[in-house]
N, C-alpha and C. Protein backbone atom coordinates (compact mmCIF):
# COMPACT_ATOMS: atom_id res chain seq x y z
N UNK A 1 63.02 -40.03 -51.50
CA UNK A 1 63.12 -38.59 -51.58
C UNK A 1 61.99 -38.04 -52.46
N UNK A 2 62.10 -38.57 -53.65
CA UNK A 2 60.99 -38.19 -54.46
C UNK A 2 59.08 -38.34 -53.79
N UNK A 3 59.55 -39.80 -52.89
CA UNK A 3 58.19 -39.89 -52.85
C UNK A 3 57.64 -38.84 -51.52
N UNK A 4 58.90 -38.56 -50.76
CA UNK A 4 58.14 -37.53 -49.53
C UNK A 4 58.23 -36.30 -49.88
N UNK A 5 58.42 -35.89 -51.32
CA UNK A 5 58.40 -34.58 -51.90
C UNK A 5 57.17 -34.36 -52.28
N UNK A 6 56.75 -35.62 -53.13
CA UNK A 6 55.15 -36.02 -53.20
C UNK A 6 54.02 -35.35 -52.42
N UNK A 7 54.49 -36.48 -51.11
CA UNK A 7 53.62 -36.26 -49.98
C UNK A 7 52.98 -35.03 -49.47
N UNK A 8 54.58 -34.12 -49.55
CA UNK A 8 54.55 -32.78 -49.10
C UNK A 8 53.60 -31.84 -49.99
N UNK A 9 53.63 -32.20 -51.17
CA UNK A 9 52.96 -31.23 -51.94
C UNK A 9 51.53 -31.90 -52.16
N UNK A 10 51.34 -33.10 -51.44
CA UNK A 10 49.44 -33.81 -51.10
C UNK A 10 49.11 -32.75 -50.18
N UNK A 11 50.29 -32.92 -48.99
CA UNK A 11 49.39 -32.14 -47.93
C UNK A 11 48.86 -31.03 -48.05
N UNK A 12 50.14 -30.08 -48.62
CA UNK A 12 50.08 -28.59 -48.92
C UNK A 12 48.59 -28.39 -49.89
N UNK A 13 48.34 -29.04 -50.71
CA UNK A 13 47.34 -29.31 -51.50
C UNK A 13 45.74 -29.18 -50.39
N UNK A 14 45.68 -30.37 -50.02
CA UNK A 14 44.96 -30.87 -48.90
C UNK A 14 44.51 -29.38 -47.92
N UNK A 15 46.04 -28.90 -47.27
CA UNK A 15 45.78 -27.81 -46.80
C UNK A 15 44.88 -26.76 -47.06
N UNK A 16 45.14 -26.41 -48.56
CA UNK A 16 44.14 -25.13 -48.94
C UNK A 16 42.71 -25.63 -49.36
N UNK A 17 42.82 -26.54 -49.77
CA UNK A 17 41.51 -27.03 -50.25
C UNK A 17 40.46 -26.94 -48.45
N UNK A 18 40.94 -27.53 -47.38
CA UNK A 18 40.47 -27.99 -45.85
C UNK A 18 39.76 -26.93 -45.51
N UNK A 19 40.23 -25.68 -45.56
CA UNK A 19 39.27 -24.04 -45.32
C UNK A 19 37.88 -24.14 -46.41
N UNK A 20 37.33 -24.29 -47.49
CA UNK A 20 36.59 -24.40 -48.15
C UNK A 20 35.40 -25.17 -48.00
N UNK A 21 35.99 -26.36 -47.54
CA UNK A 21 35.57 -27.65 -47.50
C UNK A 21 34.87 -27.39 -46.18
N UNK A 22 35.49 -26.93 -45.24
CA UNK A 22 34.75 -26.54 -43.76
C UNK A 22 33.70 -25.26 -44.21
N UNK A 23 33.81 -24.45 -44.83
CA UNK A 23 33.20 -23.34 -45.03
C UNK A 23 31.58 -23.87 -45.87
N UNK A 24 32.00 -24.41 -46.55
CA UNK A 24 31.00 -25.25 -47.68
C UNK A 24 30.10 -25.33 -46.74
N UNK A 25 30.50 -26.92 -45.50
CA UNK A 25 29.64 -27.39 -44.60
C UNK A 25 29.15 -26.59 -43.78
N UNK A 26 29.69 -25.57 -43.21
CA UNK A 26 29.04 -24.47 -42.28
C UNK A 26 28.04 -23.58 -43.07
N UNK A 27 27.99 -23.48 -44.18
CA UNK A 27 26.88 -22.80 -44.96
C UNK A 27 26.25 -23.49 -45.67
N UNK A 28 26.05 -25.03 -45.56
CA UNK A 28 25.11 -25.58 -46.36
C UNK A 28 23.60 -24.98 -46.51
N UNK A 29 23.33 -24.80 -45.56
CA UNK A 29 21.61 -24.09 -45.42
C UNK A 29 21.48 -22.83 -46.42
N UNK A 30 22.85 -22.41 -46.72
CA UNK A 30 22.76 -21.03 -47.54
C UNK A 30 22.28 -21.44 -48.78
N UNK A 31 22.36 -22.85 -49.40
CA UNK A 31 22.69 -22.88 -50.95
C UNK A 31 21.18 -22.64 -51.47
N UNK A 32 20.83 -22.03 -52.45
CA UNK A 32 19.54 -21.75 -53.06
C UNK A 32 18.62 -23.00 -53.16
N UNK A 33 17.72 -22.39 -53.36
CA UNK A 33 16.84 -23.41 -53.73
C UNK A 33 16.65 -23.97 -54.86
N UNK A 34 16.80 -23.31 -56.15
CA UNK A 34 16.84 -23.24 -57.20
C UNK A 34 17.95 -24.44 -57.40
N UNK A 35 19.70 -24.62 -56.74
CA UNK A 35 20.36 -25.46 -56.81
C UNK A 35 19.79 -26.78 -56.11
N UNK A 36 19.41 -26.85 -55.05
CA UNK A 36 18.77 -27.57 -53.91
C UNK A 36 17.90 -28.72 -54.95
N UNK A 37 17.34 -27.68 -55.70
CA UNK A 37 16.18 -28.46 -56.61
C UNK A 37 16.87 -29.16 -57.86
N UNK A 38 17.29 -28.41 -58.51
CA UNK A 38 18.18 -29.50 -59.51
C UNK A 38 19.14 -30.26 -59.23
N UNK A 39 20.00 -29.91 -58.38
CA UNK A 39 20.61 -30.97 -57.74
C UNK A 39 19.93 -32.50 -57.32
N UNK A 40 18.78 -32.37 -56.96
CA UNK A 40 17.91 -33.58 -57.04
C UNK A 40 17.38 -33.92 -57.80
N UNK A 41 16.67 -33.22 -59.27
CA UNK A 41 16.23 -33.38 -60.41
C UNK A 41 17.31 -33.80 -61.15
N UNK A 42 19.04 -33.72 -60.58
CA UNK A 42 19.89 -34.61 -61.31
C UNK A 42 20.02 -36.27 -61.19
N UNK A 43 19.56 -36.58 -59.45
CA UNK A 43 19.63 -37.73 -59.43
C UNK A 43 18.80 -38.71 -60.20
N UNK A 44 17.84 -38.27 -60.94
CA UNK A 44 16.79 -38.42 -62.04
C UNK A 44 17.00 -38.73 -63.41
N UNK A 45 18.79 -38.36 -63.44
CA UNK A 45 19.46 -38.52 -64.73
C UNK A 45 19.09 -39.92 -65.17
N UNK A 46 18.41 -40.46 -66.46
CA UNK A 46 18.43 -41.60 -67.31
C UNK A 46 16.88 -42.34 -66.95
N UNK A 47 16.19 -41.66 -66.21
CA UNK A 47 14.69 -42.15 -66.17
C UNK A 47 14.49 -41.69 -67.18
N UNK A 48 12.85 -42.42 -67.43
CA UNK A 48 11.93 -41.93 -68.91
C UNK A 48 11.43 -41.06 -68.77
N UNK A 49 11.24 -40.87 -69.78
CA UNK A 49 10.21 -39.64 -69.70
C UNK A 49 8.41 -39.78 -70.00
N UNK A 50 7.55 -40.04 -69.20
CA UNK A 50 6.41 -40.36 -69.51
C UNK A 50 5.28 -39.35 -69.45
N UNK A 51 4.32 -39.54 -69.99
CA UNK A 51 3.77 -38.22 -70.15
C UNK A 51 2.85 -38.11 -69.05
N UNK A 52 2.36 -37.10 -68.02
CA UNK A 52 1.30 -37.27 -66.32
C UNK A 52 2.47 -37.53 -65.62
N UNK A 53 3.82 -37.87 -65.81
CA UNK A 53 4.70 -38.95 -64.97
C UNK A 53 5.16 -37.82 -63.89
N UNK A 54 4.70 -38.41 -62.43
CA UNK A 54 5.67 -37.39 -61.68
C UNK A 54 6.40 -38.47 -60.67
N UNK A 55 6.69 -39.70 -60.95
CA UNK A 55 7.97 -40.11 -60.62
C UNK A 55 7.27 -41.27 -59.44
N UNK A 56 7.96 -42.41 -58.95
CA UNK A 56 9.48 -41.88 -58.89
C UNK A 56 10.37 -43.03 -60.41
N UNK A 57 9.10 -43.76 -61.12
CA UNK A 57 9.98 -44.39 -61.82
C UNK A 57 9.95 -43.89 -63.38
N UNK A 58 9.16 -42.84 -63.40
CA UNK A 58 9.27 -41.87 -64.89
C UNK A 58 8.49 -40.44 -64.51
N UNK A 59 9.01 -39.56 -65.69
CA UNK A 59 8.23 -38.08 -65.32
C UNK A 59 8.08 -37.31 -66.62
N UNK A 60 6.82 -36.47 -66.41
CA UNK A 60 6.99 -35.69 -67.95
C UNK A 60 7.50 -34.13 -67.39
N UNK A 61 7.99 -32.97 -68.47
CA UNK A 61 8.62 -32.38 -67.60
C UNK A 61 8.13 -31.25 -66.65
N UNK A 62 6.95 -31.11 -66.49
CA UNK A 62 6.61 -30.64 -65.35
C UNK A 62 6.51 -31.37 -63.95
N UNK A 63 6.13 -32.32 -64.45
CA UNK A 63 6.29 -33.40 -62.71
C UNK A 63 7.87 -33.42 -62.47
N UNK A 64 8.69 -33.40 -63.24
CA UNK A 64 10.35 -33.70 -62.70
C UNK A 64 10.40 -32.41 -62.30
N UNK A 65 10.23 -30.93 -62.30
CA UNK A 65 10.23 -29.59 -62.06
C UNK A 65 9.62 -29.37 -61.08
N UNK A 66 8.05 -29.85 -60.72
CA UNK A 66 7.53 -29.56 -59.24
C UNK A 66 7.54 -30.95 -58.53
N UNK A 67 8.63 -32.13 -58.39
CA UNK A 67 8.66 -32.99 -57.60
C UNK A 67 10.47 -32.43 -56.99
N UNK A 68 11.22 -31.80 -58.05
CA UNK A 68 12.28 -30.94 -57.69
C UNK A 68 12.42 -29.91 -56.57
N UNK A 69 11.26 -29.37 -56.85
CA UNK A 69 11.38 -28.22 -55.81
C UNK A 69 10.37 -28.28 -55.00
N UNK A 70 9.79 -29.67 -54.89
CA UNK A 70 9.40 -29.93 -53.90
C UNK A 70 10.48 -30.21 -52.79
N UNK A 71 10.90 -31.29 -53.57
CA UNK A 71 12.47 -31.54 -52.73
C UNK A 71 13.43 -30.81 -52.04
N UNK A 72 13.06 -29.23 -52.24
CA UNK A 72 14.26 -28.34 -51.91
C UNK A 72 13.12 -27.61 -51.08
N UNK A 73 11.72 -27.87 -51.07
CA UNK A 73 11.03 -27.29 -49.87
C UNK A 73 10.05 -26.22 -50.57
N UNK A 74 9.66 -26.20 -51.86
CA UNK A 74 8.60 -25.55 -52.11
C UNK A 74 7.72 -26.31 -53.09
N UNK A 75 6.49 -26.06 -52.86
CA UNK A 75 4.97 -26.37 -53.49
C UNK A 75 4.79 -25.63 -54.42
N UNK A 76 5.13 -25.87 -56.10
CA UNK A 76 4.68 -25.94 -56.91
C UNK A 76 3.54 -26.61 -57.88
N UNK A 77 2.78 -25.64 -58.74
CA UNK A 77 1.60 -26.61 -59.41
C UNK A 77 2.08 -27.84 -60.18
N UNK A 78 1.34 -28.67 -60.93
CA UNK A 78 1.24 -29.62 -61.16
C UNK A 78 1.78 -29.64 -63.09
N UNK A 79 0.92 -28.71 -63.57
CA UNK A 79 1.51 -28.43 -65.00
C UNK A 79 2.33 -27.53 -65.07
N UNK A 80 2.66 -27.25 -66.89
CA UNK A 80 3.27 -25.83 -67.30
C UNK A 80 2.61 -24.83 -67.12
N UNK A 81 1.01 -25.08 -67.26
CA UNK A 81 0.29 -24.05 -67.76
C UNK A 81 -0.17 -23.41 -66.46
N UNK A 82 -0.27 -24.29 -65.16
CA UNK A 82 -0.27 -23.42 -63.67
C UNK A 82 0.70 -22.92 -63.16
N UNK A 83 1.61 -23.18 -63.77
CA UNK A 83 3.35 -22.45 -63.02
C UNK A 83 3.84 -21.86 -63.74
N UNK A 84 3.01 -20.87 -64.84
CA UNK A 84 3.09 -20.05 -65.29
C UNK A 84 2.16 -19.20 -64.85
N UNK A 85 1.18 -19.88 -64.22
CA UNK A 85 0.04 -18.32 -64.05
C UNK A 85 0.34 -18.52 -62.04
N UNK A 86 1.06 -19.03 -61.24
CA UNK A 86 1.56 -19.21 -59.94
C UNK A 86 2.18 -18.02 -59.45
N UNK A 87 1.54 -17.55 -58.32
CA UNK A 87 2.55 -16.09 -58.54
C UNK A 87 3.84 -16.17 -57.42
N UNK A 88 4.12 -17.70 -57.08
CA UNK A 88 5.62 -17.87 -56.93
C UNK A 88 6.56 -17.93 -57.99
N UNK A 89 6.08 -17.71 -59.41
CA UNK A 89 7.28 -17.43 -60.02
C UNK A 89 7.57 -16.42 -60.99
N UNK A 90 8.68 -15.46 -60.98
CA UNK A 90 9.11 -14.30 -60.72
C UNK A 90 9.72 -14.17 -62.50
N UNK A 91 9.24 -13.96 -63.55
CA UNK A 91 9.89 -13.63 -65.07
C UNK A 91 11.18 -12.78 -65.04
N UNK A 92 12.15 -13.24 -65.50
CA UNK A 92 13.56 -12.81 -65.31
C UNK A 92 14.12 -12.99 -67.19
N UNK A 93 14.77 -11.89 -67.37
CA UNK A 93 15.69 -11.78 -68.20
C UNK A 93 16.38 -13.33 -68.24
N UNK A 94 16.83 -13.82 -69.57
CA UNK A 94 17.77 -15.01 -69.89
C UNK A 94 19.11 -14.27 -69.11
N UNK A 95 19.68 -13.11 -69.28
CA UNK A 95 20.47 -12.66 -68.38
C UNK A 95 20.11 -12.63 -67.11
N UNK A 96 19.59 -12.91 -66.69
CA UNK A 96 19.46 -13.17 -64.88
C UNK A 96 19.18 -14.52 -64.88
N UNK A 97 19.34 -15.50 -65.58
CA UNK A 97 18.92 -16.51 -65.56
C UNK A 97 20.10 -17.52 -64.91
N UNK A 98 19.92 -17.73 -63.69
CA UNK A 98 21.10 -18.75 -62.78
C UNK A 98 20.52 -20.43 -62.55
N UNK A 99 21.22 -20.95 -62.77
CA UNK A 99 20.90 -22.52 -62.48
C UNK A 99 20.10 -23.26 -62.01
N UNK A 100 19.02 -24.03 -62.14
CA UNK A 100 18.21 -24.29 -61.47
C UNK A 100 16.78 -23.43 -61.33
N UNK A 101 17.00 -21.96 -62.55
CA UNK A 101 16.16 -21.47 -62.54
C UNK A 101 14.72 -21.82 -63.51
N UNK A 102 13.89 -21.47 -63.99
CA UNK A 102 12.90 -22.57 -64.80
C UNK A 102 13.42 -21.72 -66.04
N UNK A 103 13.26 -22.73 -67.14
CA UNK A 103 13.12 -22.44 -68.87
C UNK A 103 11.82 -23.02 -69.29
N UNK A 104 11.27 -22.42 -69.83
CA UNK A 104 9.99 -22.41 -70.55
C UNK A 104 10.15 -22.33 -71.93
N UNK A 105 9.81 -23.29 -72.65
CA UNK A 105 9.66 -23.32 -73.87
C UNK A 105 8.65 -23.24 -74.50
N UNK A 106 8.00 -21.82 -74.74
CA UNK A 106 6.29 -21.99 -75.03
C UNK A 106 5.53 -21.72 -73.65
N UNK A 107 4.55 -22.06 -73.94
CA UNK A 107 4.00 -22.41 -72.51
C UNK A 107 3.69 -24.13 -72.51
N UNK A 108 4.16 -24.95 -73.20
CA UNK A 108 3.83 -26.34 -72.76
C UNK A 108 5.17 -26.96 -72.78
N UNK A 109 6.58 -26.69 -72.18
CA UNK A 109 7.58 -27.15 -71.63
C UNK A 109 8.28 -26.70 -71.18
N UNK A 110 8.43 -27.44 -69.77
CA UNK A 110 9.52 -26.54 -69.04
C UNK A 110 10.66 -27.34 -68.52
N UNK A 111 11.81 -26.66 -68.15
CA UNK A 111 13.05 -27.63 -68.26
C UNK A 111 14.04 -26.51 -66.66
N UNK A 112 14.88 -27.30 -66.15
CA UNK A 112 15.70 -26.52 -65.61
C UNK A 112 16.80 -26.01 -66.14
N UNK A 113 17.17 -24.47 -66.02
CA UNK A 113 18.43 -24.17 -66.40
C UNK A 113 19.59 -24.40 -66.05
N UNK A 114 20.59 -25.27 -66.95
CA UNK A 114 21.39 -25.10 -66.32
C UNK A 114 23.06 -23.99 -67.38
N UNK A 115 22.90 -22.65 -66.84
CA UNK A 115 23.82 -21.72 -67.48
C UNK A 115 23.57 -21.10 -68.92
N UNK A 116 25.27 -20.77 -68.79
CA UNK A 116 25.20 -19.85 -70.43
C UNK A 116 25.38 -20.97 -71.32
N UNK A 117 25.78 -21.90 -71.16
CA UNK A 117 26.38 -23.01 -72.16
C UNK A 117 25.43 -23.82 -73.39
N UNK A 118 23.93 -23.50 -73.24
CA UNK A 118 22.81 -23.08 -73.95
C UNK A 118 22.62 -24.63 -73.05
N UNK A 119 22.19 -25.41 -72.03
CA UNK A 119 21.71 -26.65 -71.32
C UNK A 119 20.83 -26.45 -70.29
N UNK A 120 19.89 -27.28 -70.63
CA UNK A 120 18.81 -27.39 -69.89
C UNK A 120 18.80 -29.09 -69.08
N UNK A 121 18.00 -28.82 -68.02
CA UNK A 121 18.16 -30.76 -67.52
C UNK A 121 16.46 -30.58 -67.50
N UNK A 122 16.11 -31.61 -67.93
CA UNK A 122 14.69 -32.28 -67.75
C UNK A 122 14.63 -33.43 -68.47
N UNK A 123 12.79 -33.49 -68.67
CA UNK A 123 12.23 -34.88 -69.09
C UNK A 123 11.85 -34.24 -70.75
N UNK A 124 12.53 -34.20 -71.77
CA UNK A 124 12.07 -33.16 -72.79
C UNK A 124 10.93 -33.84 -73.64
N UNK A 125 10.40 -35.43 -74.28
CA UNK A 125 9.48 -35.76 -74.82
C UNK A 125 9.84 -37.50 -74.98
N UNK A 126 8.18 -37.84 -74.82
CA UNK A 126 8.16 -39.43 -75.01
C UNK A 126 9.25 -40.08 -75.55
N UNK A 127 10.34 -40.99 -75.35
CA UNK A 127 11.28 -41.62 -76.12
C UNK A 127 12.55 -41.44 -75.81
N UNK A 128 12.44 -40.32 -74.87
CA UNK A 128 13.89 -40.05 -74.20
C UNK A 128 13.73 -40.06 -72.71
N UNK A 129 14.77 -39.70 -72.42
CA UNK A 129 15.39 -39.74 -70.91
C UNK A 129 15.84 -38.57 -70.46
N UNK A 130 15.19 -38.60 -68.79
CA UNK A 130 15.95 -37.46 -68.44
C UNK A 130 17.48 -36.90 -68.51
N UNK A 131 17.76 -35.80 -68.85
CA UNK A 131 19.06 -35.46 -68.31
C UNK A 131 19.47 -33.62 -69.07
N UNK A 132 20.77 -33.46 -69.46
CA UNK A 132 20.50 -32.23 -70.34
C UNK A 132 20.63 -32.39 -71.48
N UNK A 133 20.05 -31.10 -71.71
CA UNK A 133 19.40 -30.85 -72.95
C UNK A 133 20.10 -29.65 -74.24
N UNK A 134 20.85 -29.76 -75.01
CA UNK A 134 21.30 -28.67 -75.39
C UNK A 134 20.09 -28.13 -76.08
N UNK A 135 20.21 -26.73 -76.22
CA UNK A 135 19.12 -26.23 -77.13
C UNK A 135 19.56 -25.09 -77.94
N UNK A 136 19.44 -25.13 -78.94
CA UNK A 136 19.84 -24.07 -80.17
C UNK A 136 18.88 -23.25 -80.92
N UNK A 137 19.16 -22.79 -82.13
CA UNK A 137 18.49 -22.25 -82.88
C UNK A 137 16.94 -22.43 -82.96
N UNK A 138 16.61 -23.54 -83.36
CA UNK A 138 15.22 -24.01 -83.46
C UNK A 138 14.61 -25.12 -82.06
N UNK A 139 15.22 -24.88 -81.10
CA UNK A 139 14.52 -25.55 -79.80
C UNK A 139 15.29 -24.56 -78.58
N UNK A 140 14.97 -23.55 -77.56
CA UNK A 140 15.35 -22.84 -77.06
C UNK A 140 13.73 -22.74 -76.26
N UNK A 141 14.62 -21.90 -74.68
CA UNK A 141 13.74 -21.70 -74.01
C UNK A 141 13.05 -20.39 -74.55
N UNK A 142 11.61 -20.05 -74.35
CA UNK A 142 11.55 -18.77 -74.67
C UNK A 142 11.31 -17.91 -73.75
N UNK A 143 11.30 -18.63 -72.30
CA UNK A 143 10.60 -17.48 -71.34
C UNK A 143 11.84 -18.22 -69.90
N UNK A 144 12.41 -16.78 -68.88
CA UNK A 144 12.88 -17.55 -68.06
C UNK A 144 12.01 -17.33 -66.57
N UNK A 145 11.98 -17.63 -65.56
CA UNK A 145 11.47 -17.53 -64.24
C UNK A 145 12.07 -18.24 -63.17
N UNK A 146 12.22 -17.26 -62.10
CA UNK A 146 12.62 -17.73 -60.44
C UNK A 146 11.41 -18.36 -59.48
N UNK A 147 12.43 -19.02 -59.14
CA UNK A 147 10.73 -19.37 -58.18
C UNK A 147 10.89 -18.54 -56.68
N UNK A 148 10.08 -17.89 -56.19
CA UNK A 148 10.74 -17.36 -54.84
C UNK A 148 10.14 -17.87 -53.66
């Protein structure tokens, strides 16, 4: 008794979740690029970080940023200092700033955003590994940008 009470409340479960799950797949092509790109700059989680490195077995963090969105289908430059002067990318308020969008720290590091939660994912300096990055008081992005 107990266990087909169980069951009943898997399916019912199962049920609402099944509309979503189909919807998801019918709009995959919708999802940004910006996600598209870090979403693959996640599978990158725990490589090194090397400095010129644009992968696939280390990266510094501009090569993990334009080998990213290469991946999601756009041609970005090679450094910080050309994908800042690139006029695919678009300077946005930290309030407009959505996931996967670029953080610039300076003009010689850049990292992907990920949210309000103050985290970034990249390759941040010799000795570490990719992944995120919290950043606070004295290490913060200072500039944000879309790529369009």
């Amino acid at each position: 008794m107990k266990r087909a009470f169980i069951l009943i409340l898997l399916a019912a479960g199962l049920a609402m979740v099944a509309p979503s799950v189909t919807s998801t797949a019918a709009s995959a092509s919708a999802v940004p690029t910006r996600l598209t790109a870090l979403r693959w700059a996640e599978t990158q989680t725990g490589k090194p970080y090397c400095w010129g490195g644009t992968g696939p077995g280390c990266y510094d963090c501009s090569g993990l940023v334009m080998v990213a969105y290469r991946h999601a289908g756009v041609s970005l430059p090679r450094t910080t200092y050309e994908m800042l002067a690139s006029p695919k990318l678009e300077r946005i308020p930290r309030a407009d700033a959505r996931w996967g969008d670029l953080a610039f720290y300076g003009t010689g590091h850049v990292e992907l955003y990920m949210g309000p939660a103050n985290w970034t994912f990249g390759a941040h300096s010799s000795g570490t590994r990719i992944g995120r990055i919290v950043f606070g008081p004295y290490w913060h992005p200072t500039m944000y940008f879309r790529v369009r």
